[in-house]
N, C-alpha and C. Protein backbone atom coordinates (compact mmCIF):
# COMPACT_ATOMS: atom_id res chain seq x y z
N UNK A 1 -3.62 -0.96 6.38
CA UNK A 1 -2.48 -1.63 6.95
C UNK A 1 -1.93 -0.77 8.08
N UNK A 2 -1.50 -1.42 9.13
CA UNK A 2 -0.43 -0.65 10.49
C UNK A 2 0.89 -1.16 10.68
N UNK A 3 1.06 -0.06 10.98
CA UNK A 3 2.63 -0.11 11.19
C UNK A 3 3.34 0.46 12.41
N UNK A 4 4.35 0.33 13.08
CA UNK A 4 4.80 1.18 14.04
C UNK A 4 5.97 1.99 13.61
N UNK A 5 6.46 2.90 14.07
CA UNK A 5 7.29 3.94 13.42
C UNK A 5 7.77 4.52 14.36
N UNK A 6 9.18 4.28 14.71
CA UNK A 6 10.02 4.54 15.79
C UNK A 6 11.58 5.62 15.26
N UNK A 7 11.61 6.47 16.25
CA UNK A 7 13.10 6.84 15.77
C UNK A 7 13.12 8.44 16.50
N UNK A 8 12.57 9.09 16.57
CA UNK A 8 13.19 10.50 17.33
C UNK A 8 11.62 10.49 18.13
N UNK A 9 11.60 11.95 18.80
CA UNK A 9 10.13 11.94 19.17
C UNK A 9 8.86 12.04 17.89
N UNK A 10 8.17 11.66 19.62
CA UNK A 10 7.04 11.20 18.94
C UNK A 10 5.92 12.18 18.44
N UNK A 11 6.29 13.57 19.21
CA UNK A 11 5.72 14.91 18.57
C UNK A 11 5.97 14.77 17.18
N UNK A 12 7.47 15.10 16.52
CA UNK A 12 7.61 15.04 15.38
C UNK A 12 7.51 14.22 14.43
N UNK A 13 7.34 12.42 15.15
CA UNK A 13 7.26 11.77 14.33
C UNK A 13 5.71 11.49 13.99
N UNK A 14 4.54 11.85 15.06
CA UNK A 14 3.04 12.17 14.38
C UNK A 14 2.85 13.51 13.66
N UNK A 15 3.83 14.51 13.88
CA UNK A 15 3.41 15.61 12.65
C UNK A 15 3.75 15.33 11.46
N UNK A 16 5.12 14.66 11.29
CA UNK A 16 5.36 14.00 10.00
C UNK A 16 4.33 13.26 8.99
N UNK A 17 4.02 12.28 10.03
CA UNK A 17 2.92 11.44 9.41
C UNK A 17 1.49 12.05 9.54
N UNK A 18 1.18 12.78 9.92
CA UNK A 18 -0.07 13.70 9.55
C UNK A 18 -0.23 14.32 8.61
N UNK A 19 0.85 14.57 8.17
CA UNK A 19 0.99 15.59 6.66
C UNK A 19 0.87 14.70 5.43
N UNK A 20 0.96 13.22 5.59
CA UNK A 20 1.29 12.28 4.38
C UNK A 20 -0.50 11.60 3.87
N UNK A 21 -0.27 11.74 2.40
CA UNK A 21 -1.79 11.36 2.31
C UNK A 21 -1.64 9.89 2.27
N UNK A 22 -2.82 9.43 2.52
CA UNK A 22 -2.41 8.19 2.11
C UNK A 22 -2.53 7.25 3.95
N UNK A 23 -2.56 8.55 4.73
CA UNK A 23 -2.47 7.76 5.84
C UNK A 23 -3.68 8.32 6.74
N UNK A 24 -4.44 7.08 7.33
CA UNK A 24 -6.07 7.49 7.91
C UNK A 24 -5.78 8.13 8.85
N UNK A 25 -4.53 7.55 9.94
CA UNK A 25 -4.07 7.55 11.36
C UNK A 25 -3.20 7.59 12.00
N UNK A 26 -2.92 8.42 12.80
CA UNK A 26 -1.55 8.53 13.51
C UNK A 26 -1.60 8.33 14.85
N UNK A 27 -1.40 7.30 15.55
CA UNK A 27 -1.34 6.97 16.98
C UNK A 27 -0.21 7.29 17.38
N UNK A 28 0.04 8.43 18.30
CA UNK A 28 1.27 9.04 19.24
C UNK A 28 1.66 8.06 20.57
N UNK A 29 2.38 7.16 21.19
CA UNK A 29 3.20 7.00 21.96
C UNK A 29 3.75 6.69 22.55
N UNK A 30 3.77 4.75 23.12
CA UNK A 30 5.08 4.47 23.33
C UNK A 30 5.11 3.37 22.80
N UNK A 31 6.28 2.33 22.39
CA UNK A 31 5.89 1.14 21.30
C UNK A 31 6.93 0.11 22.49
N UNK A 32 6.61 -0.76 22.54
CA UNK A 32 8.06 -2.03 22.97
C UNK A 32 7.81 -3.13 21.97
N UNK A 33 9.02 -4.19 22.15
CA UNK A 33 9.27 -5.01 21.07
C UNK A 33 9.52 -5.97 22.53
N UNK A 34 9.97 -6.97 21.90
CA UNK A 34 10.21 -8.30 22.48
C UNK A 34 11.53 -8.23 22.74
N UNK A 35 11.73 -8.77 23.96
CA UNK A 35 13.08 -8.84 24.83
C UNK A 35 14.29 -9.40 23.69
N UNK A 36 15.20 -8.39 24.01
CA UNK A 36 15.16 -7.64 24.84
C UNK A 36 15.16 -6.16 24.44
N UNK A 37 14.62 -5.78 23.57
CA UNK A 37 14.17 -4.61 22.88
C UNK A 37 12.69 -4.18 24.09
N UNK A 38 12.19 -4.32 25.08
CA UNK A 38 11.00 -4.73 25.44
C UNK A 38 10.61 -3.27 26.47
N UNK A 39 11.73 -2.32 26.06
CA UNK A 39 11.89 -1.12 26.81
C UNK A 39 10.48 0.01 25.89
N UNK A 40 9.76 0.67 26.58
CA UNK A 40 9.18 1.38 25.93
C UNK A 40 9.66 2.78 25.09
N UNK A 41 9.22 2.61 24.11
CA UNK A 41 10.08 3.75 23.03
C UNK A 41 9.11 4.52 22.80
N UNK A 42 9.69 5.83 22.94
CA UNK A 42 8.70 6.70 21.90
C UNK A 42 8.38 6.32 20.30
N UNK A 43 7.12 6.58 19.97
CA UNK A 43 7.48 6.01 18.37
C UNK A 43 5.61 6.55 17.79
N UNK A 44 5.03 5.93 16.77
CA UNK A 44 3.94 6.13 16.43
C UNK A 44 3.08 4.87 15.63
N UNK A 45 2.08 4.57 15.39
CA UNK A 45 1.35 3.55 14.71
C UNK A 45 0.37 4.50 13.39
N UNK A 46 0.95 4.18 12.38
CA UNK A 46 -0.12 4.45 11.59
C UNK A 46 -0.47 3.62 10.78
N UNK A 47 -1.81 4.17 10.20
CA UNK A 47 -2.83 3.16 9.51
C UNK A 47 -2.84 4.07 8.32
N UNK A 48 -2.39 2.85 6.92
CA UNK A 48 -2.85 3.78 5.92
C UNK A 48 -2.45 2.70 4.65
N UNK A 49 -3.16 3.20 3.69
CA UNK A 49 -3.56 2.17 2.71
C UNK A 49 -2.08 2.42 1.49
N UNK A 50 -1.48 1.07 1.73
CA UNK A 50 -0.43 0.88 0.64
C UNK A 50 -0.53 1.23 -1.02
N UNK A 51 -2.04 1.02 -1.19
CA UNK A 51 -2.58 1.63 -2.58
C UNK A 51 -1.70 3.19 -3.06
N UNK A 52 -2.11 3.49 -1.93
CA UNK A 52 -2.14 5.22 -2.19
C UNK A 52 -0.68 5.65 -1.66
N UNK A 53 -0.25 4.84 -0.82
CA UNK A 53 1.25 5.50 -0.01
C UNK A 53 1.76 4.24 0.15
N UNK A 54 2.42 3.82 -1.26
CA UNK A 54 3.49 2.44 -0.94
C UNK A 54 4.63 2.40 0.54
N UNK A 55 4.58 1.28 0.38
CA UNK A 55 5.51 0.75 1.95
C UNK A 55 6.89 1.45 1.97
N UNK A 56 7.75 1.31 0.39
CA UNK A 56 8.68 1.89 0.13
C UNK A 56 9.34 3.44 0.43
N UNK A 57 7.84 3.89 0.31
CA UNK A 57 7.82 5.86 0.49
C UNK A 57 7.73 6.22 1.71
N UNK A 58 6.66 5.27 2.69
CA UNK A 58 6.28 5.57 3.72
C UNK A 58 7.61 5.17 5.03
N UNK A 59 8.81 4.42 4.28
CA UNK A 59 9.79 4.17 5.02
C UNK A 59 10.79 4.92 4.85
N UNK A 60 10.79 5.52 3.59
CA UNK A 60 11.96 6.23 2.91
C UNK A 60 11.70 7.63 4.07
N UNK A 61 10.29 8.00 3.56
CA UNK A 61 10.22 9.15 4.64
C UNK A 61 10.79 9.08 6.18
N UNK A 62 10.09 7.88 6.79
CA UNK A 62 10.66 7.75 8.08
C UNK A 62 12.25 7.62 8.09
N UNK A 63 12.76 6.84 7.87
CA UNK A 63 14.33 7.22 7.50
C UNK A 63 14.93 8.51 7.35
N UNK A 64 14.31 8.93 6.68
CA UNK A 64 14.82 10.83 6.03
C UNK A 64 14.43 12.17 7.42
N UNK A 65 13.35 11.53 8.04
CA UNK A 65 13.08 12.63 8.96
C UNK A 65 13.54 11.71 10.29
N UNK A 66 14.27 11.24 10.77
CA UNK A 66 15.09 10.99 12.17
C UNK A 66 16.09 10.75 11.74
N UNK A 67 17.08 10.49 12.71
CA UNK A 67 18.38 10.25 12.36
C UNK A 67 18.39 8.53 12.26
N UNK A 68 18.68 8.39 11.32
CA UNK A 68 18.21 6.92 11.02
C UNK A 68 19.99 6.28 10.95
N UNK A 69 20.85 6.89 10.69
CA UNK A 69 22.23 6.19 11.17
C UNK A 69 23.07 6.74 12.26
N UNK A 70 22.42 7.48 13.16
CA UNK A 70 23.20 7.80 14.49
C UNK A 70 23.13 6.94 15.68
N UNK A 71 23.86 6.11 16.39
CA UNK A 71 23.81 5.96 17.32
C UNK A 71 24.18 6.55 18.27
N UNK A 72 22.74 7.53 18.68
CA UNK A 72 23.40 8.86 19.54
C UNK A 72 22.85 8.35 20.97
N UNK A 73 23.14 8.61 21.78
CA UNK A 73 23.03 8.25 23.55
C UNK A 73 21.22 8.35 23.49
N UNK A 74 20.61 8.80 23.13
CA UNK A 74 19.18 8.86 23.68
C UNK A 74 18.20 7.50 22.63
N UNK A 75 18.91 6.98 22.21
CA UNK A 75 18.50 5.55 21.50
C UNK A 75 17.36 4.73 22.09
N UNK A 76 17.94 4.66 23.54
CA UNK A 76 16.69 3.54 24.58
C UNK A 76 15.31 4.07 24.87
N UNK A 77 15.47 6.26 24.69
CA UNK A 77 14.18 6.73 24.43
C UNK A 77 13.44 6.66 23.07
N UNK A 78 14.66 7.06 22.07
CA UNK A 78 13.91 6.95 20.66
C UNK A 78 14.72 5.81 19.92
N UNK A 79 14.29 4.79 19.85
CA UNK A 79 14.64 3.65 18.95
C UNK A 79 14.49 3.68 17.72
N UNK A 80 15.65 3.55 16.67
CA UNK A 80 15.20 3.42 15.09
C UNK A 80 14.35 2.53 15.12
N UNK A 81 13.28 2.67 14.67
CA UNK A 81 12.78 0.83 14.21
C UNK A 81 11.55 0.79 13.25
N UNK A 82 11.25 0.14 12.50
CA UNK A 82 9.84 -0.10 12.02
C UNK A 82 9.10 -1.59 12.93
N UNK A 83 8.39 -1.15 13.25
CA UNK A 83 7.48 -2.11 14.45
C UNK A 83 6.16 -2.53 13.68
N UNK A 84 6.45 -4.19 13.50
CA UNK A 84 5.80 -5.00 12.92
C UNK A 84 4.75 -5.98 13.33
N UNK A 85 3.76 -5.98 12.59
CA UNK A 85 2.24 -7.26 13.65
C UNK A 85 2.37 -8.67 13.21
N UNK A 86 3.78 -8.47 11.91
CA UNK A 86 3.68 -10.36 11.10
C UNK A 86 5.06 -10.18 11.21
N UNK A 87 5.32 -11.67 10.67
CA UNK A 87 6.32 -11.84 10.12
C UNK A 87 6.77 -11.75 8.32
N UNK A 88 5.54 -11.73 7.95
CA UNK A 88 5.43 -11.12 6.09
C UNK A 88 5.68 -9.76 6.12
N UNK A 89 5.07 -9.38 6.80
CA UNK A 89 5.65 -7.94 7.11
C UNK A 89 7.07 -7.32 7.04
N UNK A 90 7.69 -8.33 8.02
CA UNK A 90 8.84 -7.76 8.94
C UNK A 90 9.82 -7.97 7.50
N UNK A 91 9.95 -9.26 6.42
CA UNK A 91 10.30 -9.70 5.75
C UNK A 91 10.30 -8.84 4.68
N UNK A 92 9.28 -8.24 4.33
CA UNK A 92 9.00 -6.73 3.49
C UNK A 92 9.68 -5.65 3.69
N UNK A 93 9.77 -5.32 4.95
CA UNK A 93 10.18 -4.26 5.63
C UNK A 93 11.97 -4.32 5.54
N UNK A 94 12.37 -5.27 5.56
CA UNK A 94 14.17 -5.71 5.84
C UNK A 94 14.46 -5.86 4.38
N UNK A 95 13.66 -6.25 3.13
CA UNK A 95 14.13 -5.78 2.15
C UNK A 95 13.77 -4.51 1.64
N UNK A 96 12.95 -3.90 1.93
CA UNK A 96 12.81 -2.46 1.83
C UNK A 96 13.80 -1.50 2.79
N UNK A 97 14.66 -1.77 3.60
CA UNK A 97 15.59 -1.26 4.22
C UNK A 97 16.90 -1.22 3.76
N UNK A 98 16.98 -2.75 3.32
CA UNK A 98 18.64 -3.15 2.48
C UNK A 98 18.69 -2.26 0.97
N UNK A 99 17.00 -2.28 0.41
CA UNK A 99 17.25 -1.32 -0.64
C UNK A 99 17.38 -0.15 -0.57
N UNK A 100 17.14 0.58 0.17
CA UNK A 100 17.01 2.08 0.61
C UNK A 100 18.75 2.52 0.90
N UNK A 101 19.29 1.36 1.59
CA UNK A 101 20.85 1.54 2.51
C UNK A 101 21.66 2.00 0.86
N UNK A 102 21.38 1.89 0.23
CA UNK A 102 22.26 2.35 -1.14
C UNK A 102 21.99 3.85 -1.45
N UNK A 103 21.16 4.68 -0.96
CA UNK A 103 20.86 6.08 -1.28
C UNK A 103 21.39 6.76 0.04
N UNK A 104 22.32 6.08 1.36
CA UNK A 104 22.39 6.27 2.59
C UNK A 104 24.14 6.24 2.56
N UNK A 105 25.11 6.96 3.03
CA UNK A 105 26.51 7.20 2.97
C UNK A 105 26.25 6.36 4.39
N UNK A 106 26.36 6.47 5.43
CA UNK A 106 26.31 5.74 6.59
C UNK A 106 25.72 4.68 6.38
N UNK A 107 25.72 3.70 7.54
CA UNK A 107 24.99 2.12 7.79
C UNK A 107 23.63 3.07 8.12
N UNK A 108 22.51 2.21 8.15
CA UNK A 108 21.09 2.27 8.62
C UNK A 108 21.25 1.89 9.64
N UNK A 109 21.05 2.17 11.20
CA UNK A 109 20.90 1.50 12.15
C UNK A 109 18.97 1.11 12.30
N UNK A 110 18.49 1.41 11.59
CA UNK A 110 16.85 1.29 12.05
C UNK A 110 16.20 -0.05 11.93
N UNK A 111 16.17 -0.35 12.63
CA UNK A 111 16.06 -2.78 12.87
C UNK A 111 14.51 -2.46 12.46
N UNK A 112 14.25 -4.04 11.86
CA UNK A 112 12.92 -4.30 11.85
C UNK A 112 12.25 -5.45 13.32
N UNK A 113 11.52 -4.34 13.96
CA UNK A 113 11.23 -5.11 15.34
C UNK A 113 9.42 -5.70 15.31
N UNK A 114 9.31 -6.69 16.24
CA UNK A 114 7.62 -6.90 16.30
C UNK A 114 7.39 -5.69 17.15
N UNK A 115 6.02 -5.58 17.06
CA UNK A 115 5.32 -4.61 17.35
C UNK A 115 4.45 -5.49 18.55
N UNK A 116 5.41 -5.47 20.18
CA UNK A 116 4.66 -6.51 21.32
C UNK A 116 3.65 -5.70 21.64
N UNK A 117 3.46 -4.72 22.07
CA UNK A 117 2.85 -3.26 23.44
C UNK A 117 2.59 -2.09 22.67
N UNK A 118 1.66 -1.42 22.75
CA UNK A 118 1.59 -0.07 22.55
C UNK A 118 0.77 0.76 23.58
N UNK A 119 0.75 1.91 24.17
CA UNK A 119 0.17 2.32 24.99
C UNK A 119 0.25 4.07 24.74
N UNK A 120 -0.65 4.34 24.62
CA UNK A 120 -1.35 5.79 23.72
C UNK A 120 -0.37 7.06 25.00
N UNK A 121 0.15 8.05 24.23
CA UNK A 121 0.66 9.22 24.91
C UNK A 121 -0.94 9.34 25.45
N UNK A 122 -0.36 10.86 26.74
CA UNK A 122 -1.89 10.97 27.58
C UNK A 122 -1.98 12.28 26.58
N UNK A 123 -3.49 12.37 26.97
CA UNK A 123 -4.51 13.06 25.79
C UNK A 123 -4.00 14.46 25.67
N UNK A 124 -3.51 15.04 26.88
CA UNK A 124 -2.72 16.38 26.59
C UNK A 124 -1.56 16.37 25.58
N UNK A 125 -0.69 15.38 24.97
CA UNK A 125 0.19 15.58 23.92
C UNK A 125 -0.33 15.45 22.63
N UNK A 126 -1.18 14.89 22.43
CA UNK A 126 -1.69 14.51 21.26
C UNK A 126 -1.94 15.16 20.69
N UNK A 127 -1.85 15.23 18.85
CA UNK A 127 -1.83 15.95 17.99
C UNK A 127 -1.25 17.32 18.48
N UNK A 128 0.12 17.01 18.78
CA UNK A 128 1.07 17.72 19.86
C UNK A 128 1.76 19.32 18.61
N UNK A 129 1.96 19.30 17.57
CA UNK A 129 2.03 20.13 16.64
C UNK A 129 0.75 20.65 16.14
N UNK A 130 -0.67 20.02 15.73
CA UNK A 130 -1.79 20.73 15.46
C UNK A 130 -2.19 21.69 16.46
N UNK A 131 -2.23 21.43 17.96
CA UNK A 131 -2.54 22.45 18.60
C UNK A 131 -1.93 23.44 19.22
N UNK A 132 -0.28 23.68 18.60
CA UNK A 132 0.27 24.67 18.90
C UNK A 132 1.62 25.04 18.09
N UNK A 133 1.87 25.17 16.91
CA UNK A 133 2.67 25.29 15.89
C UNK A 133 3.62 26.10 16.18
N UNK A 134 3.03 27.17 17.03
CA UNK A 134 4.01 28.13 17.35
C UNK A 134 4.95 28.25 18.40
N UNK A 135 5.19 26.42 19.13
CA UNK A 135 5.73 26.59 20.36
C UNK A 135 7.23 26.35 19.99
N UNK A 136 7.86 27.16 20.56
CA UNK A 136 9.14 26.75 20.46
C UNK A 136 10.22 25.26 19.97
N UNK A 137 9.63 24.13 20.79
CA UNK A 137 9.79 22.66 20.46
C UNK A 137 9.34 22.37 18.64
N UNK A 138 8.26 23.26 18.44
CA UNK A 138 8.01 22.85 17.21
C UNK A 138 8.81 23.79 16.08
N UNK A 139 8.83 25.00 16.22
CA UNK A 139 9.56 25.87 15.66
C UNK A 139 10.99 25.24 15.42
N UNK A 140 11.19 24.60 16.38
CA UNK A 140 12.81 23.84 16.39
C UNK A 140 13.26 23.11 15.73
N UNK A 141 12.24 21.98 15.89
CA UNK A 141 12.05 20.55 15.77
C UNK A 141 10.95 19.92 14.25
N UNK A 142 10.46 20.20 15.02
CA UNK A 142 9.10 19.86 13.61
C UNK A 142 9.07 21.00 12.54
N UNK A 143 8.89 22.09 12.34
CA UNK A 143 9.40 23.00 11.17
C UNK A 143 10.01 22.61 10.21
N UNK A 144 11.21 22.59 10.61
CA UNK A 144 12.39 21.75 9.56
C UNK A 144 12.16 20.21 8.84
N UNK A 145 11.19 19.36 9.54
CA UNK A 145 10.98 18.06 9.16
C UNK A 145 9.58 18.79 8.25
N UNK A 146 9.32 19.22 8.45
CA UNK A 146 7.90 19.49 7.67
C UNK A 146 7.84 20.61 6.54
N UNK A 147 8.93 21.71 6.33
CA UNK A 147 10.02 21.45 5.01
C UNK A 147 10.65 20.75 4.47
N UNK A 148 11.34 20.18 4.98
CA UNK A 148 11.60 19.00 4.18
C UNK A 148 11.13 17.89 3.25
N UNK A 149 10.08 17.77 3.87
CA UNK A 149 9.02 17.08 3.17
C UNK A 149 8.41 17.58 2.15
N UNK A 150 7.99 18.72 2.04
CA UNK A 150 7.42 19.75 1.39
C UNK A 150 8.64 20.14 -0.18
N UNK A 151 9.78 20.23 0.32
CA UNK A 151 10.67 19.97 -0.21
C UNK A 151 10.87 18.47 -1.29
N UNK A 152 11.08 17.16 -0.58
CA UNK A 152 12.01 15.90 -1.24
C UNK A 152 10.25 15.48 -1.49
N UNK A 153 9.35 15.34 -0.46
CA UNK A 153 8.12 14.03 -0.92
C UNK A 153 6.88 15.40 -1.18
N UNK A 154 6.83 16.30 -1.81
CA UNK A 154 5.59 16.95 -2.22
C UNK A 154 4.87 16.62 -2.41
N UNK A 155 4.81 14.90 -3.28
CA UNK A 155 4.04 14.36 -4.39
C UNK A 155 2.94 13.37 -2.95
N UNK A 156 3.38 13.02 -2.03
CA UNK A 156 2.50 12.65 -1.14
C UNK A 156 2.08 13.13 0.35
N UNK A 157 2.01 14.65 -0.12
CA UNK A 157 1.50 15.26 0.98
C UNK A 157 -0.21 15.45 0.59
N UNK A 158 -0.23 15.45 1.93
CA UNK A 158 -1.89 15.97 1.80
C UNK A 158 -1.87 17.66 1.46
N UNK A 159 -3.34 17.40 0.92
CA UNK A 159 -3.10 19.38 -0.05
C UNK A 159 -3.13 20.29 0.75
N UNK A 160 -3.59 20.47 1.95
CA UNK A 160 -3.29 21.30 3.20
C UNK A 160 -1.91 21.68 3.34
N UNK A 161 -1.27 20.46 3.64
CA UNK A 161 0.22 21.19 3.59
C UNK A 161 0.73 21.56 2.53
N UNK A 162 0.59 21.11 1.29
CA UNK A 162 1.08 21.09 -0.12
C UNK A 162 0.91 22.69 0.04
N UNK A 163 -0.68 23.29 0.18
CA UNK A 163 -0.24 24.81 0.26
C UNK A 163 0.24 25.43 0.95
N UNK A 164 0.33 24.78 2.13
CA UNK A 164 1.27 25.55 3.09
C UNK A 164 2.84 25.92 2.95
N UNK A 165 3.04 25.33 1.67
CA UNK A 165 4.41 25.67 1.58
C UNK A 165 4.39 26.72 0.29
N UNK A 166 3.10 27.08 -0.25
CA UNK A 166 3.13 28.09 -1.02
C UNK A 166 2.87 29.34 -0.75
C-alpha cells in the first residue's frame, strides 16, 4: 500500500520512515493536492504492507514526529497532511485521525488530502540522513526524531536502529 506523508521536512520525514519496519519505500519530495491545496509541499510516499505496520501506527508516528497541531508560518512549505490515491482510503485515514485527536491536548491540524502530483527531490538529497548523519541539519533535526522513536515505537523499528539505540 502507498501513502503520502506530509508535515515538516522531507529530510526528516524520509529518515523517520526509513527506520520503520514494515515499510519497503521511502520516496523523498514534493507532494500537491487538488486546488486549492495544489501548491507543492515537501512531504514523502511510502510503500509498505499494513500486515506488518498497521495504518493506525504508521499515522500515529507521523503525527508524533512533526508538529502536527502548529499552525506555524512555514505551513505552504511543509503541509500537515496524509496524501491519499482513493477515496476508501481518505475515509480510513479521517477516522484514524479523529481517533488519535483524543491522545492530542491541541486540535490536529493534519487534513486528509488526495495525493494529485508527486515529483522526486533531485538525486543529491536523497537518502539525505543515510549519507551524512553527522551534518549539523541532522544532528539538530533528525537525531531527536529518531530517539524518539527508539524511545515511544521500539516495537516497529527495523533491528538496525533498534540497536542503535543500544
Amino acid at each position: 500500500m502507498k501513502i503520502g506523508l506530509g508535515g515538516g521536512c522531507h529530510w526528516c520525514t524520509e529518515a523517520v520512515f526509513q527506520a520503520i519496519a514494515g515499510i519497503s519505500k521511502v520516496e523523498q519530495g514534493f507532494i500537491r493536492s487538488d486546488p486549492p491545496e495544489d501548491a507543492w509541499s515537501e512531504a514523502v510516499i511510502v510503500t509498505f504492507d499494513p500486515e506488518v505496520l498497521p495504518m493506525d501506527v504508521l499515522i500515529e508516528i507521523h503525527l508524533r514526529t512533526h508538529s502536527s497541531t502548529s499552525r506555524h508560518k512555514m505551513r505552504g512549505k511543509y503541509r500537515s497532511a496524509v496524501y491519499v490515491y482513493d477515496a476508501g482510503t481518505g475515509v480510513k485515514v479521517g477516522r484514524i485521525l479523529r481517533k488519535l485527536q483524543r491522545e492530542f491536548d491541541e486540535p490536529l491540524i493534519t487534513n486528509v488530502m488526495t495525493l494529485a502530483g508527486f515529483k522526486a527531490s533531485d538525486e543529491r538529497f536523497l537518502g539525505y540522513y543515510e549519507k551524512g548523519p553527522e551534518r549539523p541539519f541532522c544532528k539538530t533535526y533528525i537525531d531527536p526524531k529518531l530517539a524518539f522513536l527508539r524511545r515511544e515505537f521500539s516495537k516497529v523499528l527495523k533491528e538496525d536502529h533498534v540497536e542503535a539505540a543500544q
